[in-house]
Protein backbone atom coordinates (compact mmCIF):
# COMPACT_ATOMS: atom_id res chain seq x y z
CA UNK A 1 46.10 84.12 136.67
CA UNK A 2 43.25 86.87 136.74
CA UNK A 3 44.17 90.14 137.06
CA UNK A 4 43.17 92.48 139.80
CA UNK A 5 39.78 93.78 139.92
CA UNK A 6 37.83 97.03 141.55
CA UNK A 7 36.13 95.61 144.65
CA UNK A 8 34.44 98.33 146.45
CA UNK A 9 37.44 100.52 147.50
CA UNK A 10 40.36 98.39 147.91
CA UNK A 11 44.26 99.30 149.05
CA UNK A 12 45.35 98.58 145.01
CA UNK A 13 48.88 99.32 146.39
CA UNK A 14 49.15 96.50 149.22
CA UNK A 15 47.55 94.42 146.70
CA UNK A 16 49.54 94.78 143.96
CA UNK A 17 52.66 94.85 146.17
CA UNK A 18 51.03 91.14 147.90
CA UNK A 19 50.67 89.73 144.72
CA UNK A 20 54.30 90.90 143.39
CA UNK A 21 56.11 89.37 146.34
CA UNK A 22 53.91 86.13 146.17
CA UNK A 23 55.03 86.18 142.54
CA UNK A 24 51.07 85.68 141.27
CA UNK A 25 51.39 89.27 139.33
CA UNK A 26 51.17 89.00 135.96
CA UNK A 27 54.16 90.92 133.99
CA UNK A 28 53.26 91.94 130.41
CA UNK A 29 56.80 93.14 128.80
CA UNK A 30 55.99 95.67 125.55
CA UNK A 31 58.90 95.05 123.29
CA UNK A 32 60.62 92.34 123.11
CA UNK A 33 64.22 93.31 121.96
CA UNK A 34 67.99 94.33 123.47
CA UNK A 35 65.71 95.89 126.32
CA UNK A 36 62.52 93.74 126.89
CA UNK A 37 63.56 90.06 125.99
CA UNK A 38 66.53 89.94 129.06
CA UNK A 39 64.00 91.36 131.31
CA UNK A 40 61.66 89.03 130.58
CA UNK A 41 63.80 86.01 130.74
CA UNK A 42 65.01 87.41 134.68
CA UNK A 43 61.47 87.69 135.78
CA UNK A 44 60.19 84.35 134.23
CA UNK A 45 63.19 82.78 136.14
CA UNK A 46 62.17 84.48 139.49
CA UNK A 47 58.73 82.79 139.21
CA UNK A 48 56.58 85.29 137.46
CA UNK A 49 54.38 84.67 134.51
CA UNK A 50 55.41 86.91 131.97
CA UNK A 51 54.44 87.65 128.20
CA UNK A 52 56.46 89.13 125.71
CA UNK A 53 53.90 91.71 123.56
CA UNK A 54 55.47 92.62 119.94
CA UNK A 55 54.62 93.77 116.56
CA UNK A 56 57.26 91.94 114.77
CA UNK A 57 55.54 87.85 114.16
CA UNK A 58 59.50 86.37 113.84
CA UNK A 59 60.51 87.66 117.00
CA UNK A 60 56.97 86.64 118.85
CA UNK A 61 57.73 82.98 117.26
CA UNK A 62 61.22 82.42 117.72
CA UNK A 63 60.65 83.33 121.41
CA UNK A 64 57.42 80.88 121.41
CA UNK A 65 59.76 78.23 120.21
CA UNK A 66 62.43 79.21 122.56
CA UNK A 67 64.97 79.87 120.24
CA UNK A 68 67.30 82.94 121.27
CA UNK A 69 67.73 85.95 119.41
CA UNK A 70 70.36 87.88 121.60
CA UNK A 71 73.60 86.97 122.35
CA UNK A 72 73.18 89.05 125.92
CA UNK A 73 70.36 86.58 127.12
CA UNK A 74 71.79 82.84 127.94
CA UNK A 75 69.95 80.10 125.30
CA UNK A 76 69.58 77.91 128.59
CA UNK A 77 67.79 80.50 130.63
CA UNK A 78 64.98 81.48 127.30
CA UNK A 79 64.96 77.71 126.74
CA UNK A 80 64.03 76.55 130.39
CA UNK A 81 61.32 79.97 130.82
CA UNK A 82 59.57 79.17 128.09
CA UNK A 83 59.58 75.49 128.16
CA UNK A 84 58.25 75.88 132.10
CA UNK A 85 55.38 77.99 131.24
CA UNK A 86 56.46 81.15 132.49
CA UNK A 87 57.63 82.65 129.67
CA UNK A 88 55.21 83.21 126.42
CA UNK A 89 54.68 85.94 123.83
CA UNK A 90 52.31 87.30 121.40
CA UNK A 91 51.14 90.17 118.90
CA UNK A 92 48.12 90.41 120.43
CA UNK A 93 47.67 94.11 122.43
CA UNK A 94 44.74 93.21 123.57
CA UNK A 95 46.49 91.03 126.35
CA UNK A 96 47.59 94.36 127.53
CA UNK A 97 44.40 94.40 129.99
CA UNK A 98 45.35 91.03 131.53
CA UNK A 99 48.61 92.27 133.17
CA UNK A 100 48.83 93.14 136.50
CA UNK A 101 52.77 94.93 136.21
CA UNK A 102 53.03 96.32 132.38
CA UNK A 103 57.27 97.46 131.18
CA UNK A 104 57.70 99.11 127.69
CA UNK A 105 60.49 98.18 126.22
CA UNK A 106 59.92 100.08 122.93
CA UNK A 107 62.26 101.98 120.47
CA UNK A 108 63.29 105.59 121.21
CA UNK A 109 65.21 106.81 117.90
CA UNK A 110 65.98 109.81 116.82
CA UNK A 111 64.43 111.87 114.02
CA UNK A 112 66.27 113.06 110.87
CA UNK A 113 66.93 116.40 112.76
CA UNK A 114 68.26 114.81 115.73
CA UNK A 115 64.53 115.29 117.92
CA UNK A 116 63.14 112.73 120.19
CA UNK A 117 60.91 110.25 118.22
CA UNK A 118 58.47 109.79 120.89
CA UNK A 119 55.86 108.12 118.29
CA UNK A 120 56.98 104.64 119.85
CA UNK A 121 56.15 105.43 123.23
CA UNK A 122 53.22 107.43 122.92
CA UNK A 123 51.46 104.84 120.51
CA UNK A 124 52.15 101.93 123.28
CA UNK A 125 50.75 104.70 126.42
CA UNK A 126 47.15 104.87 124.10
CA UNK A 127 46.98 101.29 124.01
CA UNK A 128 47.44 100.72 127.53
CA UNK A 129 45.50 103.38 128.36
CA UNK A 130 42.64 101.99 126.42
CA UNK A 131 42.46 99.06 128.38
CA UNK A 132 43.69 100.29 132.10
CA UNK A 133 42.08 98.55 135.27
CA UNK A 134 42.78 99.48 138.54
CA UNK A 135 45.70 98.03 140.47
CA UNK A 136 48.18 98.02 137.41
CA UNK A 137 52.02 99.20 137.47
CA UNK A 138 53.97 100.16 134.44
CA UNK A 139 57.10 101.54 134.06
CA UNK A 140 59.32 102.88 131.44
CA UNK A 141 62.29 101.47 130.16
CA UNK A 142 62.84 103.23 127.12
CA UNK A 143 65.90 105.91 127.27
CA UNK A 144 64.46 108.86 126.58
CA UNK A 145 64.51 112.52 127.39
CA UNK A 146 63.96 114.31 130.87
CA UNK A 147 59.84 115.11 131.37
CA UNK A 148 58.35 112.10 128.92
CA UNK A 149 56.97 109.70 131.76
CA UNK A 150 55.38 112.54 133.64
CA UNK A 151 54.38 115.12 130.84
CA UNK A 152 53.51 112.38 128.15
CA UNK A 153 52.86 109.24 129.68
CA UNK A 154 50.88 110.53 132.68
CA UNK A 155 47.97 112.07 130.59
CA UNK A 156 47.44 109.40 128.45
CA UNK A 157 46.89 107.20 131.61
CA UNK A 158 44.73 109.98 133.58
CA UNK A 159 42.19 109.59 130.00
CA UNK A 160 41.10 105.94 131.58
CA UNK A 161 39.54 108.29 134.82
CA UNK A 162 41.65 106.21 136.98
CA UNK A 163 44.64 108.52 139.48
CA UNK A 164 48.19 107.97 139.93
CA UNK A 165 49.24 106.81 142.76
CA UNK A 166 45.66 105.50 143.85
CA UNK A 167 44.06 103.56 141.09
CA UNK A 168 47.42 102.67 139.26
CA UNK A 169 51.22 103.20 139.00
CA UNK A 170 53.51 104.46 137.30
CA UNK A 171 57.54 104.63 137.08
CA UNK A 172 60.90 104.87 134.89
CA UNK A 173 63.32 102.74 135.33
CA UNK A 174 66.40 102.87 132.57
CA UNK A 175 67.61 99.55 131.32
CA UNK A 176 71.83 99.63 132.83
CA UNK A 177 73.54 97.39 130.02
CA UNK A 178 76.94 97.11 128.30
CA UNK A 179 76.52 94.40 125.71
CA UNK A 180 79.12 92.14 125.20
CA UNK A 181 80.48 92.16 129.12
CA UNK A 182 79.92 88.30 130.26
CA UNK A 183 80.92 90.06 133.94
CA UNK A 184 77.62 92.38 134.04
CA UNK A 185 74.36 92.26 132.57
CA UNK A 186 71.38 94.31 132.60
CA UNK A 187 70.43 92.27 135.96
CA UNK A 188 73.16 92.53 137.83
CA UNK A 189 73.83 95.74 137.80
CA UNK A 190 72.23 98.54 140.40
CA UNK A 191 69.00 99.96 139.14
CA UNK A 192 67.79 103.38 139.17
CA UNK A 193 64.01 103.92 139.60
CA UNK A 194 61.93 107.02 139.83
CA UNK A 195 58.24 107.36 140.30
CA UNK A 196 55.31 109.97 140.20
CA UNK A 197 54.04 109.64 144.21
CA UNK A 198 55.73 108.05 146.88
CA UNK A 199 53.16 104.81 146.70
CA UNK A 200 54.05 104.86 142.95
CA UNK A 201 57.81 104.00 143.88
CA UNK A 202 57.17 102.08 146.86
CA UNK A 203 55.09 99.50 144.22
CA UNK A 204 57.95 100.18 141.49
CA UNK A 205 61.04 99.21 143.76
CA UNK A 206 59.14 95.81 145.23
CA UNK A 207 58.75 94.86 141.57
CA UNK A 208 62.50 95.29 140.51
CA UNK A 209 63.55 93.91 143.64
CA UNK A 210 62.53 91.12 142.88
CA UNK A 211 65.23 90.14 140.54
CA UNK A 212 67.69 92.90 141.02
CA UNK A 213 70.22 93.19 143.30
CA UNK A 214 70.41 96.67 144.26
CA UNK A 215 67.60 99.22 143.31
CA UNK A 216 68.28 102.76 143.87
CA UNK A 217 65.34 105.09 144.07
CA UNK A 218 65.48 108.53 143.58
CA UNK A 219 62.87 111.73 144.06
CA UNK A 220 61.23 111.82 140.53
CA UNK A 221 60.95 109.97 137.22
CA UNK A 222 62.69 112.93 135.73
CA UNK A 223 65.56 112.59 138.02
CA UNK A 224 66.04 108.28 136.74
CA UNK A 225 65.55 110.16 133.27
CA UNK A 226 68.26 112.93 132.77
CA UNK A 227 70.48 109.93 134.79
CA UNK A 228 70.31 107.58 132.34
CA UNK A 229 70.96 109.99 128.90
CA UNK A 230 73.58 111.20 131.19
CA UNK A 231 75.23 108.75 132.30
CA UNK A 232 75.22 107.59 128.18
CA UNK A 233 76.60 111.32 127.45
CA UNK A 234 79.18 111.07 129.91
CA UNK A 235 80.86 108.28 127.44
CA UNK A 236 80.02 110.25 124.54
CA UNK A 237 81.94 113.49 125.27
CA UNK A 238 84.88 111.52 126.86
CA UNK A 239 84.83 109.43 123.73
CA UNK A 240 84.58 112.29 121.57
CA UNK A 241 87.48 113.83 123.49
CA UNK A 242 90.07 110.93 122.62
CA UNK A 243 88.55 110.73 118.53
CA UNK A 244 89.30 115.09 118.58
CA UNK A 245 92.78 113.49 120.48
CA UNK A 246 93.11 110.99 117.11
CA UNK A 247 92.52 113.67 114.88
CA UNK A 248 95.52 115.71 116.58
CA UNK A 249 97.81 112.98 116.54
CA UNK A 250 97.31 112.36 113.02
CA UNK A 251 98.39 115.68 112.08
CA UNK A 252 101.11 115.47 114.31
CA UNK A 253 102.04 111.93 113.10
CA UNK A 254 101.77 110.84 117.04
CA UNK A 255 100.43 107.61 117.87
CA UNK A 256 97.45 107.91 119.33
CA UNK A 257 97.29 104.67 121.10
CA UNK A 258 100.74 104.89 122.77
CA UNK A 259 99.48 108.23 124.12
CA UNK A 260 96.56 106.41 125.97
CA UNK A 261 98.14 103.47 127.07
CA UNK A 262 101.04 105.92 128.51
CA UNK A 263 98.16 108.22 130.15
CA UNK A 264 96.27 105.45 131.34
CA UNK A 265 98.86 104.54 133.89
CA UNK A 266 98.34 107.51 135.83
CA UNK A 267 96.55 106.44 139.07
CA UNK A 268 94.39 108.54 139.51
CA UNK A 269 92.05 111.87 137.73
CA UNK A 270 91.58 109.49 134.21
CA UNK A 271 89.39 107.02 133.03
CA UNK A 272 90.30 105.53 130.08
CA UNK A 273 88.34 105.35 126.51
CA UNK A 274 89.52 104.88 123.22
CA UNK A 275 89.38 106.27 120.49
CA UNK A 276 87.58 104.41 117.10
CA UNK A 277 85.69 104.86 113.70
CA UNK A 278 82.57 106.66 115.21
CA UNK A 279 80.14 105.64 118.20
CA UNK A 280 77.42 103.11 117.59
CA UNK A 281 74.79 100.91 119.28
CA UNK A 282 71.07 101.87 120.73
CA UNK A 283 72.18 104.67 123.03
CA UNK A 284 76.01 106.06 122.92
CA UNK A 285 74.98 108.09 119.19
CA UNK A 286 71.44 109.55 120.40
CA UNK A 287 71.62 110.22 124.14
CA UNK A 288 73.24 113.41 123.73
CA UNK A 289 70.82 114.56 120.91
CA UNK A 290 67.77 113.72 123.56
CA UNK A 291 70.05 115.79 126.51
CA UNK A 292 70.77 118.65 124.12
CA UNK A 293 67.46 118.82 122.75
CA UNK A 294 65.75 118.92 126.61
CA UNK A 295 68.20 121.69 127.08
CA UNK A 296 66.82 123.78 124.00
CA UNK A 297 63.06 123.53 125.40
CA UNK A 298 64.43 125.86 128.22
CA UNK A 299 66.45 128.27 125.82
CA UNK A 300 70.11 126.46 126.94
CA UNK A 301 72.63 124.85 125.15
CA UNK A 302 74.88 121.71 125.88
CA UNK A 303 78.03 122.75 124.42
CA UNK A 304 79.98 119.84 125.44
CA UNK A 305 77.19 117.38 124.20
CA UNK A 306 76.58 118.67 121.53
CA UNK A 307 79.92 119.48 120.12
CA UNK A 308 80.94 115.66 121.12
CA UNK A 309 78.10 114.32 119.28
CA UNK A 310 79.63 116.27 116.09
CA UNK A 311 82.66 115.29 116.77
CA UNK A 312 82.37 111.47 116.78
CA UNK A 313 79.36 111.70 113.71
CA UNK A 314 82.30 113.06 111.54
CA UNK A 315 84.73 110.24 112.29
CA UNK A 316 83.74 108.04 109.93
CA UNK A 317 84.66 110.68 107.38
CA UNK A 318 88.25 110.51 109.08
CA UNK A 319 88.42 106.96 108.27
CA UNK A 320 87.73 107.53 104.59
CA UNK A 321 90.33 110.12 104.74
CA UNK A 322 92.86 107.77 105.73
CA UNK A 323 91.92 104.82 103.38
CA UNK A 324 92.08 107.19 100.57
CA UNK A 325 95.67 108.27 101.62
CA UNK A 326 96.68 104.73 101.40
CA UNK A 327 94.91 103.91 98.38
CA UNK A 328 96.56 106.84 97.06
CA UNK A 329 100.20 105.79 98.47
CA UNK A 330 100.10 102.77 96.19
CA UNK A 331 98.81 104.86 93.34
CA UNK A 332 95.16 103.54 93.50
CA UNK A 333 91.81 105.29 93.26
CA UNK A 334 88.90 104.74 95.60
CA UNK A 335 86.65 104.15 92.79
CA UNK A 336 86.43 100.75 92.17
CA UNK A 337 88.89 99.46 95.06
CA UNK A 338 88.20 96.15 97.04
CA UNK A 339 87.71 97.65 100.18
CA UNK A 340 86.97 94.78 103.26
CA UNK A 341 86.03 96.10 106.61
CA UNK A 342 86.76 93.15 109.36
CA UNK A 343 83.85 93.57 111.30
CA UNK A 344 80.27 95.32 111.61
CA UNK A 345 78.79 95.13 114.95
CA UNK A 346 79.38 98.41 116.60
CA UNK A 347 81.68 97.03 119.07
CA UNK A 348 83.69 93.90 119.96
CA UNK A 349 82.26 90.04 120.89
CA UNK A 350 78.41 91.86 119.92
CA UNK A 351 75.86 91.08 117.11
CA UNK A 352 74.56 94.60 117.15
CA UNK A 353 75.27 96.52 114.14
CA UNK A 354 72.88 99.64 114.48
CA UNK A 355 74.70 102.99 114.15
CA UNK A 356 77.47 101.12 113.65
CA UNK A 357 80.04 103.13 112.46
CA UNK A 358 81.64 100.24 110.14
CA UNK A 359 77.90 100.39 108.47
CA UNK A 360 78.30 104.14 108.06
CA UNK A 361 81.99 103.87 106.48
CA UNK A 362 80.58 101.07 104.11
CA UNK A 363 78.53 103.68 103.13
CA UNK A 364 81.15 106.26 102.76
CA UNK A 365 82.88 103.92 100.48
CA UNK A 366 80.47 103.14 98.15
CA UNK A 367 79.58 106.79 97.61
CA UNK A 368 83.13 106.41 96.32
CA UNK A 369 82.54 104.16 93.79
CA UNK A 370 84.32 101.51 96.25
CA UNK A 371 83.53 97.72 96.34
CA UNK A 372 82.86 96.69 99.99
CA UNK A 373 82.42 93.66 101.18
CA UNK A 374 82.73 92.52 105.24
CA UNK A 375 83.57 90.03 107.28
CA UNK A 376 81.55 89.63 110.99
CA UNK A 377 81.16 86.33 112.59
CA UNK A 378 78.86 88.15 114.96
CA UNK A 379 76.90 89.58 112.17
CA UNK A 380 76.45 87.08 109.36
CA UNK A 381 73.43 89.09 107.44
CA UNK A 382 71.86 92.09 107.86
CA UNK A 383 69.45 94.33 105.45
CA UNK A 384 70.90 97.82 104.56
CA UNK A 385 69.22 101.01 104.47
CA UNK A 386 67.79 100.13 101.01
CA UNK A 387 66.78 96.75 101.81
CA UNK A 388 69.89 94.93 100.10
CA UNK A 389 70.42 91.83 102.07
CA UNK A 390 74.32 92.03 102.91
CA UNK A 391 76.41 88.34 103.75
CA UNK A 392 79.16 87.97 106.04
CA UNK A 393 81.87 86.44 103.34
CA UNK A 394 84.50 84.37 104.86
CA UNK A 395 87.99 85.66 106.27
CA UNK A 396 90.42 83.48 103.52
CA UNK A 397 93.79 84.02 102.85
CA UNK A 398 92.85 84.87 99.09
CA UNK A 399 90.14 87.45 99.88
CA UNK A 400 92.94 89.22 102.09
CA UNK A 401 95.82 89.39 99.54
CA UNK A 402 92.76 90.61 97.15
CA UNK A 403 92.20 93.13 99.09
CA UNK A 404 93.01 97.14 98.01
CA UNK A 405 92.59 97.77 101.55
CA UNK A 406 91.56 95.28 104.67
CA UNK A 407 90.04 97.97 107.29
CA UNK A 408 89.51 96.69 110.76
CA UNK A 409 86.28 98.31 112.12
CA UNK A 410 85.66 96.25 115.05
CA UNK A 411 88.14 94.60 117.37
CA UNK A 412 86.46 91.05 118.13
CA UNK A 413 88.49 88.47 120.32
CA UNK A 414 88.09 85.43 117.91
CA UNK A 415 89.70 87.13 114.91
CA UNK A 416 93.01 86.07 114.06
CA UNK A 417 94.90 89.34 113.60
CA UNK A 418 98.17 87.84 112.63
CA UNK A 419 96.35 85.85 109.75
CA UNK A 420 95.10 89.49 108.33
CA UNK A 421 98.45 91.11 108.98
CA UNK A 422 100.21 87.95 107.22
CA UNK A 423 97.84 87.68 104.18
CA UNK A 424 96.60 91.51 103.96
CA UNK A 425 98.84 94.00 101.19
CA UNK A 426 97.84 97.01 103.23
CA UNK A 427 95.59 97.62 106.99
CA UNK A 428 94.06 100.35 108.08
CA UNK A 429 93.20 99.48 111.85
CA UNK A 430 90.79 101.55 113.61
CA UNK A 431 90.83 100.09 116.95
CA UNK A 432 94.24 99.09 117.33
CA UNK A 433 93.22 95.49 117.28
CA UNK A 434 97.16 94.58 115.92
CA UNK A 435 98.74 95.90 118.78
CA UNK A 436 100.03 93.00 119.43
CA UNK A 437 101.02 91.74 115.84
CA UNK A 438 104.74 91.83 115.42
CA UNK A 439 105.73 91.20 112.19
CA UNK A 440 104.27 92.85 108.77
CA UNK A 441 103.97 96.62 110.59
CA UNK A 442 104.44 98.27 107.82
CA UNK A 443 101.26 97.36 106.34
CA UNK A 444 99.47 98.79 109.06
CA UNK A 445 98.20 101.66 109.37
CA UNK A 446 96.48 102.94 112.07
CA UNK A 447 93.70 105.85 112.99
């Protein structure tokens, strides 16, 4: 399908929205991971044509093939897009001009001093700049901080001489996921979108209506912004509150998790969280860093953010704390111990192990002088931070009982807990995933 072109002076708005609802615009998605590839499957299903535009060649040909890379996105659903037509995907940016609605879906990491790495974003704005024709929309995806899509993004567009809100449009619109929840997805849950102009949202909430229930605009992109690394930040300090909780309890030789469970049956003023090894995943570890660092550019400080992001960065350290006390209970040293962590992904029934805090304890360990191995069903390889290609080894009864110490890092349904408590000589579980185990307690520890 051709994309729009300049004719004299047309409406590019009406057109754009016409060609939207008639499902004849052309959707380029840039990035195709946890954020672009489930948009692009939804939007192939409603009918649209839609390429997937990456830098990484495995990902561009497992999705030409149709083979699924995320567990979020249904194999039957990629399959069926891509096998109708609707759904390609390439590493060529030069498609970029051939799209009539154009999401970025690219990273938004953190720097090595906790600052916004806007490199990601900025880099993909120039190359859509470069080739911007009237009558486009894009929008922003990406988390990122409060100001980005109008104080970055906007003036790379305005170098194509073409205006917001006339010649093209322009939006953010924050990806609403929790991985691993078969209930909700990222396109079934309400949407928040916020635009430059009022004809810039009008064109932004026809597109996401298309396949999302509920859209929910509000007054300005910087408005959808500070929503979405707040509403990430909101976890984050309430998590952090229940780890400083754990670290109490532990002193007071309380257990944590009865204290929860008890306080969770209050009615009403609580929400419950839990507490764990650390925070992991795309956006729980660096929203508050992208909060707190918006806050600095106007001379204030997030207290609360930023003391929870400390707080749940230094509980991985608390885990090696406690595996040392047991190690140390049955007169062994951490150097040289068989340490297996049961589990890597950062949280249960996912296959995402970035900031994972199980990768960050495995870490820990080894500074130690510890032999770690791990056990993920979710997560059968993965490359470290130094390249080392790390296997999944299989849960046996043997590699328990050789165990120094089994420690349970992430909580997924599948895994036979009574097995480990059975087999295991001693248990250091993070997530209280033996709660229900009733025999062999005193092998377990827990945070």
């Amino acid at each position: 399908m051709q994309a729009l072109e300049t004719i004299g002076r047309p409406d590019h708005r009406e057109l754009l929205k016409q060609r939207i609802i008639a499902r004849t615009a052309r959707v380029g998605v840039i990035g195709i991971g946890f954020i672009g590839l489930p948009l692009a499957v939804a939007h192939a299903k409603a009918g649209f044509d839609v390429v997937g535009v990456d830098h990484d060649h495995i990902r561009v040909a497992q999705l030409t093939k149709g083979l699924n890379y995320l567990r979020d996105v249904r194999d039957d659903d990629l399959a069926s897009a891509v096998a109708s037509g609707k759904l390609t995907a390439t590493t060529d940016f030069d498609s970029i001009r051939d799209f009539d609605v154009i999401v970025i879906c690219v990273p938004t990491p953190v720097t090595a001093s906790k600052d916004p790495d806007t490199s990601f974003v900025r880099r993909t704005g120039e190359l859509i700049a470069a080739q911007l024709l009237p009558g486009r929309l894009i929008t922003l995806e990406s988390t990122t901080y409060p100001g980005l899509t109008e104080d970055v993004l906007r003036p790379i567009f305005d170098t194509s001489g073409l205006k917001a809100g006339e010649d093209y449009f322009l939006a953010f619109s924050p990806v609403r996921s929790d991985p691993g929840n078969v209930e909700l997805s990222a396109l079934n849950v309400n949407k928040i979108v916020g635009a430059l102009t009022p004809a810039c949202l009008d064109v932004a909430t026809t597109f996401y209506k298309q396949t999302i229930p509920e859209v929910i605009a509000v007054s300005s992109p910087k408005v959808a912004e500070i929503t979405k690394v707040f509403e990430n930040t909101f976890r984050a300090v309430n998590i952090a509150l229940v780890n400083e909780l754990a670290l109490l309890c532990d002193k007071l030789g309380i257990n944590v998790w009865e204290v929860i469970d008890a306080s969770a049956t209050k009615p009403y003023g609580i929400m419950r969280f839990d507490p764990g090894p650390g925070v992991g995943g795309h956006w729980i570890p660096l929203d508050p860093f992208y909060l707190a660092w918006a806050a600095r550019q106007h001379d204030f400080h997030l207290r609360f953010s930023e003391l929870a992001a400390e707080i749940n960065i230094l509980m991985p350290q608390f885990v090696r704390e406690k595996v040392i006390r047991q190690l140390n209970s049955s007169g062994k040293p951490m150097r040289d111990a068989n340490i297996l962590l049961i589990g890597m992904a950062y949280k249960k029934n996912v296959d995402d192990w970035q900031e994972s805090p199980a990768l960050k304890c495995m870490y820990l360990f080894e500074a130690d002088r510890a032999i770690v191995t791990y056990h993920d069903p979710h997560v059968p390889s993965f490359r470290d931070r130094n390249g080392r290609l790390r296997h999944s080894v299989p849960l046996t009864p043997e590699r328990l009982g050789a165990a120094d110490c089994v420690c349970i890092m992430t909580d997924h349904d599948e895994t036979d807990w009574d097995s480990i408590a059975t087999h295991a000589t001693s248990i250091l579980d993070s997530r209280n995933a033996t709660r229900h185990v009733e025999h062999d307690r005193e092998k377990i520890v827990l945070l």
